[in-house]
C-alpha atoms as a PDB file:
ATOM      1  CA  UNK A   1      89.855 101.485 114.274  1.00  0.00           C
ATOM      2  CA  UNK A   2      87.047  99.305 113.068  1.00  0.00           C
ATOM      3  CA  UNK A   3      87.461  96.650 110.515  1.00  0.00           C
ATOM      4  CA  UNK A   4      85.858  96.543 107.220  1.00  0.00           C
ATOM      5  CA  UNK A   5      85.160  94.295 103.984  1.00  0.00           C
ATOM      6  CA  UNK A   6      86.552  94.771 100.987  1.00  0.00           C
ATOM      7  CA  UNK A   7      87.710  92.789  97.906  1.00  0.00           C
ATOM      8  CA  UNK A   8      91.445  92.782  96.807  1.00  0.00           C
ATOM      9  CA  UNK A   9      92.654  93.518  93.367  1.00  0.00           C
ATOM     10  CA  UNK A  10      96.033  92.599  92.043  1.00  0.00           C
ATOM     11  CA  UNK A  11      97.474  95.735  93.621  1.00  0.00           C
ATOM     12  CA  UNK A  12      96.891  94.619  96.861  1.00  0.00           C
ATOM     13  CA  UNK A  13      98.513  90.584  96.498  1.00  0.00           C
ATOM     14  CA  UNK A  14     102.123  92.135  98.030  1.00  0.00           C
ATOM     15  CA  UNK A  15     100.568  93.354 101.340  1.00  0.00           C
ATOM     16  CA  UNK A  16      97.882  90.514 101.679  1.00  0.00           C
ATOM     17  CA  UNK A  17     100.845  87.982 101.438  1.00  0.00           C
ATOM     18  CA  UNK A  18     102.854  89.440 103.527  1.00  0.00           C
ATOM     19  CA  UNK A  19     100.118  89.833 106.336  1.00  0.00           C
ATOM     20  CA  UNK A  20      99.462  85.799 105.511  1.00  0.00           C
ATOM     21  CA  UNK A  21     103.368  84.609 106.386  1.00  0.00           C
ATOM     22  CA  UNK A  22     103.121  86.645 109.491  1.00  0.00           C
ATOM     23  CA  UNK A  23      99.887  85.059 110.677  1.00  0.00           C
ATOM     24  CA  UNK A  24     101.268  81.469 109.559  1.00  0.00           C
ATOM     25  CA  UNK A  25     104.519  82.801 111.030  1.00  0.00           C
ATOM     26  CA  UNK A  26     102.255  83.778 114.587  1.00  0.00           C
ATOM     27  CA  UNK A  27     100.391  80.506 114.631  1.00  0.00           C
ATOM     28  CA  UNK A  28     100.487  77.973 116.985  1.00  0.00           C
ATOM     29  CA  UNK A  29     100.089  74.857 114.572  1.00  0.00           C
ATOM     30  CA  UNK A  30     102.332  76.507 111.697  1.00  0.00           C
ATOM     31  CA  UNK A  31      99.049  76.707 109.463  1.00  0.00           C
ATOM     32  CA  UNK A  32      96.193  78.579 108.659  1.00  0.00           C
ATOM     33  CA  UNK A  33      92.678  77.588 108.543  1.00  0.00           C
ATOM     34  CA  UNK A  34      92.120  76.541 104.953  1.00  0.00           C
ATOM     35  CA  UNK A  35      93.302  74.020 102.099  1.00  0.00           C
ATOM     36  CA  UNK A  36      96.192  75.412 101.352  1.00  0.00           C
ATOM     37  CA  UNK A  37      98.818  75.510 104.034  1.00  0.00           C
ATOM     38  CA  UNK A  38      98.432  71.601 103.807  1.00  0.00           C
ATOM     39  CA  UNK A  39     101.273  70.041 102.670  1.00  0.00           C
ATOM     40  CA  UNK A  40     103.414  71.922 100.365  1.00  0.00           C
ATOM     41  CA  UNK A  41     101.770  74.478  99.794  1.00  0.00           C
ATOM     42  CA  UNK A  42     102.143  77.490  96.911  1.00  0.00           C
ATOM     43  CA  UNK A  43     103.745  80.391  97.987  1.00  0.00           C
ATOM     44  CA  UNK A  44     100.956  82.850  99.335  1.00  0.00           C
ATOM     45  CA  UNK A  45     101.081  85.802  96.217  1.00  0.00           C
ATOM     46  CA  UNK A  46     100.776  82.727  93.989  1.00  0.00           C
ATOM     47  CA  UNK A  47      97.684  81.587  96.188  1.00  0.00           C
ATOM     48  CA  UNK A  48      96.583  85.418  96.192  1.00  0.00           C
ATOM     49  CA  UNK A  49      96.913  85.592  92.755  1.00  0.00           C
ATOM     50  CA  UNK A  50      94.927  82.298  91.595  1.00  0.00           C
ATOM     51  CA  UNK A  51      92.483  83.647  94.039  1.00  0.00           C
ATOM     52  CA  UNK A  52      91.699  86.589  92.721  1.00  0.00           C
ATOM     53  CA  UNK A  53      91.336  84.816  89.432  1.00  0.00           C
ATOM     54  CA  UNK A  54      89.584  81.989  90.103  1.00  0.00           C
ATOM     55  CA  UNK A  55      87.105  83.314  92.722  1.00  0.00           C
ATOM     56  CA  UNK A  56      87.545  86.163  95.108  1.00  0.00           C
ATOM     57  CA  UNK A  57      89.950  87.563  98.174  1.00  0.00           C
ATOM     58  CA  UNK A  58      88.589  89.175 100.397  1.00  0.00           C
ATOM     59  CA  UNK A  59      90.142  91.838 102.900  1.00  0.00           C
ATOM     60  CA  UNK A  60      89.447  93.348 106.076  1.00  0.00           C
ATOM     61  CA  UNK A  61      90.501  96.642 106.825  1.00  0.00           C
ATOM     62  CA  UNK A  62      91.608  99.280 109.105  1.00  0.00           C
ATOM     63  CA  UNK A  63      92.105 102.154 107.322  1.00  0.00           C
ATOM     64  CA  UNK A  64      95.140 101.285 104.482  1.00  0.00           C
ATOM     65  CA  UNK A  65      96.261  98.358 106.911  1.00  0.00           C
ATOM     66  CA  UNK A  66      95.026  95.044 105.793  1.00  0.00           C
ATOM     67  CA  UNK A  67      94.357  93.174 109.064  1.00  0.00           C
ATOM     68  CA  UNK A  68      93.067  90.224 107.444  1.00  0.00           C
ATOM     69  CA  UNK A  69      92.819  88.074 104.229  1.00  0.00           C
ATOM     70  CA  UNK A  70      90.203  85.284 102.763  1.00  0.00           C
ATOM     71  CA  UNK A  71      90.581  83.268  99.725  1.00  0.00           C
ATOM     72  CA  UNK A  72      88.201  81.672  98.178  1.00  0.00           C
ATOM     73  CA  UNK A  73      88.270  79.384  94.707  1.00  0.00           C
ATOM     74  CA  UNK A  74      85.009  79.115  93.327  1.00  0.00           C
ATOM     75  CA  UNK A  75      83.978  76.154  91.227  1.00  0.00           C
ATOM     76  CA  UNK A  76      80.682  76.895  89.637  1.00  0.00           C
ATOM     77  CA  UNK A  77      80.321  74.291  87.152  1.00  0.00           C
ATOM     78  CA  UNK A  78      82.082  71.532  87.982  1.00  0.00           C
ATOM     79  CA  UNK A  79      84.368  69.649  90.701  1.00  0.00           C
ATOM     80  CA  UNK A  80      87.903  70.510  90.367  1.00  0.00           C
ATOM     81  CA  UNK A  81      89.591  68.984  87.529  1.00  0.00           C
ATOM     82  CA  UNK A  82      93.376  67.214  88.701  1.00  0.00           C
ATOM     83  CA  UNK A  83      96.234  68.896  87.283  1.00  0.00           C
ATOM     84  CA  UNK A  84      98.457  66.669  85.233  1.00  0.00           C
ATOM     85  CA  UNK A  85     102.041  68.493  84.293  1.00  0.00           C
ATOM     86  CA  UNK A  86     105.097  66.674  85.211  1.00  0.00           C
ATOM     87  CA  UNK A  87     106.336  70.281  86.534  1.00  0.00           C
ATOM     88  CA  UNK A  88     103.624  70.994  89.280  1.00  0.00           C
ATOM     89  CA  UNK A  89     103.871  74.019  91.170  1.00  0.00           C
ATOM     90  CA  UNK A  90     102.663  74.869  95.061  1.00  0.00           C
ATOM     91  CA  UNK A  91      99.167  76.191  93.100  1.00  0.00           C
ATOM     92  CA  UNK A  92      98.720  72.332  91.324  1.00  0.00           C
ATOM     93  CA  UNK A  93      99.354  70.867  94.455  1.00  0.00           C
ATOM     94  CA  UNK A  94      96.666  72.805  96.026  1.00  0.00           C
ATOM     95  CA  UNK A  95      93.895  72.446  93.108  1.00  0.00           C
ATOM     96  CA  UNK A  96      94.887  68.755  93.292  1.00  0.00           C
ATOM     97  CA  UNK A  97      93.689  68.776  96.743  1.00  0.00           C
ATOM     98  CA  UNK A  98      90.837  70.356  95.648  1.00  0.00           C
ATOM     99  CA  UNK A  99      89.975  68.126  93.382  1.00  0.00           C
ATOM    100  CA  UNK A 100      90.443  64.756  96.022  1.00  0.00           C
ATOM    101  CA  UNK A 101      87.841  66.811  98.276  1.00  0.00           C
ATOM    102  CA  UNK A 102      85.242  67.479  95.729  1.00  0.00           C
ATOM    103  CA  UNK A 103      85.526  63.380  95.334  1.00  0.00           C
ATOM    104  CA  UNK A 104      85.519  62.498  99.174  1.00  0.00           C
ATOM    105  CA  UNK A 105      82.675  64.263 100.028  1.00  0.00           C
ATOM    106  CA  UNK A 106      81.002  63.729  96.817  1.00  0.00           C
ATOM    107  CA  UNK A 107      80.235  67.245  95.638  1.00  0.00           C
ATOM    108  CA  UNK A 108      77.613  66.740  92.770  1.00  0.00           C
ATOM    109  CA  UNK A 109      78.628  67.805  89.299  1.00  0.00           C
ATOM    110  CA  UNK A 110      77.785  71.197  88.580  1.00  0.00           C
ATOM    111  CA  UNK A 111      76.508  72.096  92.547  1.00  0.00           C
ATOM    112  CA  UNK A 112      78.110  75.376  92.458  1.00  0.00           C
ATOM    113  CA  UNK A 113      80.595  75.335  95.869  1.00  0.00           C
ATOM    114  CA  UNK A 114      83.729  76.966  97.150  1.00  0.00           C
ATOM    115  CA  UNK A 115      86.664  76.167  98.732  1.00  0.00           C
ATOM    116  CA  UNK A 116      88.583  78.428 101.413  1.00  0.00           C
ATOM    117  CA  UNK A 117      92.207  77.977 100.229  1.00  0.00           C
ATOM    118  CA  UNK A 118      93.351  80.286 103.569  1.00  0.00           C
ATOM    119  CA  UNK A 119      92.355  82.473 105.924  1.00  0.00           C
ATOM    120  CA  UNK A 120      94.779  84.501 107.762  1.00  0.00           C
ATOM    121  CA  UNK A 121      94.780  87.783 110.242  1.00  0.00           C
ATOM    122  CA  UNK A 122      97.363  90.301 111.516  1.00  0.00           C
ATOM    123  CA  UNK A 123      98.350  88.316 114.419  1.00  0.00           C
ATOM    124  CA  UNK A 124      97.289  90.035 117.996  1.00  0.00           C
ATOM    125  CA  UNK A 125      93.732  89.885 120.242  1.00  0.00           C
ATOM    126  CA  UNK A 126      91.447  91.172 117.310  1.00  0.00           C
ATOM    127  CA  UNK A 127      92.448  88.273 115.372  1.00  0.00           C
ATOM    128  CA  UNK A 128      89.726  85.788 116.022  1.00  0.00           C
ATOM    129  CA  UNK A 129      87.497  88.719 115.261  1.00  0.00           C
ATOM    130  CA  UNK A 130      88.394  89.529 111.998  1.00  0.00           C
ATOM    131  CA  UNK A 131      88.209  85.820 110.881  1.00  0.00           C
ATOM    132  CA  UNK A 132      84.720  85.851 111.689  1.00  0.00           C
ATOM    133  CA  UNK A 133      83.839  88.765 110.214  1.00  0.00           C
ATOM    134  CA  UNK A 134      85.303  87.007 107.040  1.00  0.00           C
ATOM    135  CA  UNK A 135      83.752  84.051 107.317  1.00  0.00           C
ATOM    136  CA  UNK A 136      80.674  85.766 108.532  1.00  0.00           C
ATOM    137  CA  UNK A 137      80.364  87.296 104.823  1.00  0.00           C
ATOM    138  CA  UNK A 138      81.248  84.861 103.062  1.00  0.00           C
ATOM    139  CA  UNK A 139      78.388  82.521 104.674  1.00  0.00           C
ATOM    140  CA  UNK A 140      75.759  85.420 103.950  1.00  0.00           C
ATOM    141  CA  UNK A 141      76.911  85.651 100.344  1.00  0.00           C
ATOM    142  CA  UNK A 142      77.187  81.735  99.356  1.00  0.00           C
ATOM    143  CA  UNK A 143      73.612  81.343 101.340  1.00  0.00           C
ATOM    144  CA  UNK A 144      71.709  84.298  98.849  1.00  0.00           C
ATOM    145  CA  UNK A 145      73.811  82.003  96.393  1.00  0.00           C
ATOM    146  CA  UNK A 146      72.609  78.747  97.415  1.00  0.00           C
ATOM    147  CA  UNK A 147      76.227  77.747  97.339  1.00  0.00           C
ATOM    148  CA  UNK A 148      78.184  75.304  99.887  1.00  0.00           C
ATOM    149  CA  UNK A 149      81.358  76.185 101.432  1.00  0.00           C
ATOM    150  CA  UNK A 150      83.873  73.730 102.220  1.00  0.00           C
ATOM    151  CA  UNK A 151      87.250  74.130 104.151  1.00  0.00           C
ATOM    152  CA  UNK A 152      89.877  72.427 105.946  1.00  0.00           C
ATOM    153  CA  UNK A 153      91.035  72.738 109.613  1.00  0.00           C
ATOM    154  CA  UNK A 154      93.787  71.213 111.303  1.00  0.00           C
ATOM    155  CA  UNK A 155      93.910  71.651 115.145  1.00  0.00           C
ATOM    156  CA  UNK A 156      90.608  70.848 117.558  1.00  0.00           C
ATOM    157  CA  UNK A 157      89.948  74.596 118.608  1.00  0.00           C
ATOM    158  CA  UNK A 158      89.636  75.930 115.312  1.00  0.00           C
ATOM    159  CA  UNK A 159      87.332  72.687 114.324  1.00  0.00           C
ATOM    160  CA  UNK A 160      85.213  73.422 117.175  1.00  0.00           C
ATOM    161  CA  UNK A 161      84.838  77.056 116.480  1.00  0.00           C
ATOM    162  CA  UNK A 162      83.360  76.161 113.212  1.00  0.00           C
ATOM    163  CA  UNK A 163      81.135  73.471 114.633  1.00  0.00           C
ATOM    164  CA  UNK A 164      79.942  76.765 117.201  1.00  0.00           C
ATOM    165  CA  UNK A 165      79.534  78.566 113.872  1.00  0.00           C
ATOM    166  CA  UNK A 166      77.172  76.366 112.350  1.00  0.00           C
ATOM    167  CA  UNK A 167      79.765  74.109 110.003  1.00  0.00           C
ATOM    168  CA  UNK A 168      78.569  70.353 109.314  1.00  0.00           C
ATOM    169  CA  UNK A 169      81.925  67.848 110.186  1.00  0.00           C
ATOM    170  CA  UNK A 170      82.273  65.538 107.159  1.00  0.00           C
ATOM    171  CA  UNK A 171      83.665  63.177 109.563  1.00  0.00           C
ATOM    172  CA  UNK A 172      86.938  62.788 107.510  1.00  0.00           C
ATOM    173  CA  UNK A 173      90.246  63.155 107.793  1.00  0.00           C
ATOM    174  CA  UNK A 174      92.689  64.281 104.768  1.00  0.00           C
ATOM    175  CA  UNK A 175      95.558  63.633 106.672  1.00  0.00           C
ATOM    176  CA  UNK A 176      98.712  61.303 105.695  1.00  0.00           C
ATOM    177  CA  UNK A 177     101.487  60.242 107.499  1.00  0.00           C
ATOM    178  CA  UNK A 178     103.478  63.389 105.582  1.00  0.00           C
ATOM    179  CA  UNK A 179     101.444  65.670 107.036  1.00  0.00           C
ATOM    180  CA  UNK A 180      99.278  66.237 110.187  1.00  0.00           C
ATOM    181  CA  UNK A 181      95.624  65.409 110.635  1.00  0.00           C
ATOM    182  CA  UNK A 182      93.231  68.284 109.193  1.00  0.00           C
ATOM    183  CA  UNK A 183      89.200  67.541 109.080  1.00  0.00           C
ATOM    184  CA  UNK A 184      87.042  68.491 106.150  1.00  0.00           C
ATOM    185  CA  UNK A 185      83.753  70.608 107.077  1.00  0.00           C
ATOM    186  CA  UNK A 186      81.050  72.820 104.982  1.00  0.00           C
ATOM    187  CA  UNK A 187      78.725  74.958 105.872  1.00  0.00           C
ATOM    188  CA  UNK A 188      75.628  74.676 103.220  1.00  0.00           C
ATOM    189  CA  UNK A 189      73.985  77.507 101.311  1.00  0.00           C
ATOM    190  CA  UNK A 190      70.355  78.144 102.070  1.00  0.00           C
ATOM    191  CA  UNK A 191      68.906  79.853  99.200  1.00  0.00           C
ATOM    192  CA  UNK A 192      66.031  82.552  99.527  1.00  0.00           C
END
């Protein structure tokens, strides 16, 4: 069955998650392309949920099997402000990290940009293909949008495949020595 786009709602942040920890589950690396399987990361129907929120999830579909998942945090206005309770949870950790790449690449105030928090597909040989597609829409919408997208990667064939895609390298690395190496790259909205 052939794949399409859709956008998730609430009622759909059980499923989505679930298809997420069996991708993460599938993966070579033990993470998913995006910011937020870096470090310790939120659980993945938190991450749904401030996704749908604060910018937009995206689904492909098969019918009513979700075969893969996209979420994206917009920041319009500004860059990400740091979060500051002395109780953080998975979801400050990963608008923290946010926040430290919207000051390492220097994203200018109020340059409206998002950020792929994850990216995830039902694990098998159509995967790569549904990522695309995902990614695929996302560029065509952010470029009518004049809007930059930025993600993380963390293994060489991935980065490459978004080099292939048309993704600028920032040349930097967020890593630490409590996590692994992961590279920061954007692909640039070209506005009409």
């Amino acid at each position: 069955m052939i794949a399409t786009l859709r956008t998730a709602d609430t009622d759909d942040i059980t499923t989505a998650a679930a298809l997420l920890y069996r991708a993460i589950l599938a993966s070579p690396t033990g993470r998913l392309l995006g910011s937020a399987t870096t470090g310790r990361g939120a659980t993945f129907a938190d991450l749904l949920t401030t996704s749908v929120y604060f910018g937009r999830v995206d689904l492909a579909v098969s019918g009513e099997r979700i075969d893969g998942v996209a979420c994206w945090i917009d920041h319009p206005h500004s860059p990400v402000p740091p979060v500051t309770r002395t109780r953080r949870t998975g979801v400050d950790d990963l608008l923290n990290r946010l926040h430290t790449i919207d000051l390492v690449v220097a994203v200018p105030a109020r340059h409206p940009h998002q950020h792929l928090a994850c990216l995830g597909a039902r694990p098998g040989h159509h995967a790569r293909a549904v990522t695309d597609l995902l990614l695929h829409r996302q560029r065509l919408l952010n470029n009518r949008q004049g809007r930059t997208l930025y993600t993380e990667v963390h293994d060489q064939p991935l980065r490459s495949w978004l080099l292939r895609s048309g993704y600028q390298d920032h040349g930097v690395s967020l890593g630490t020595d409590a996590e692994p190496e992961s590279f920061l790259l954007s692909s640039a909205g070209t506005p009409p």
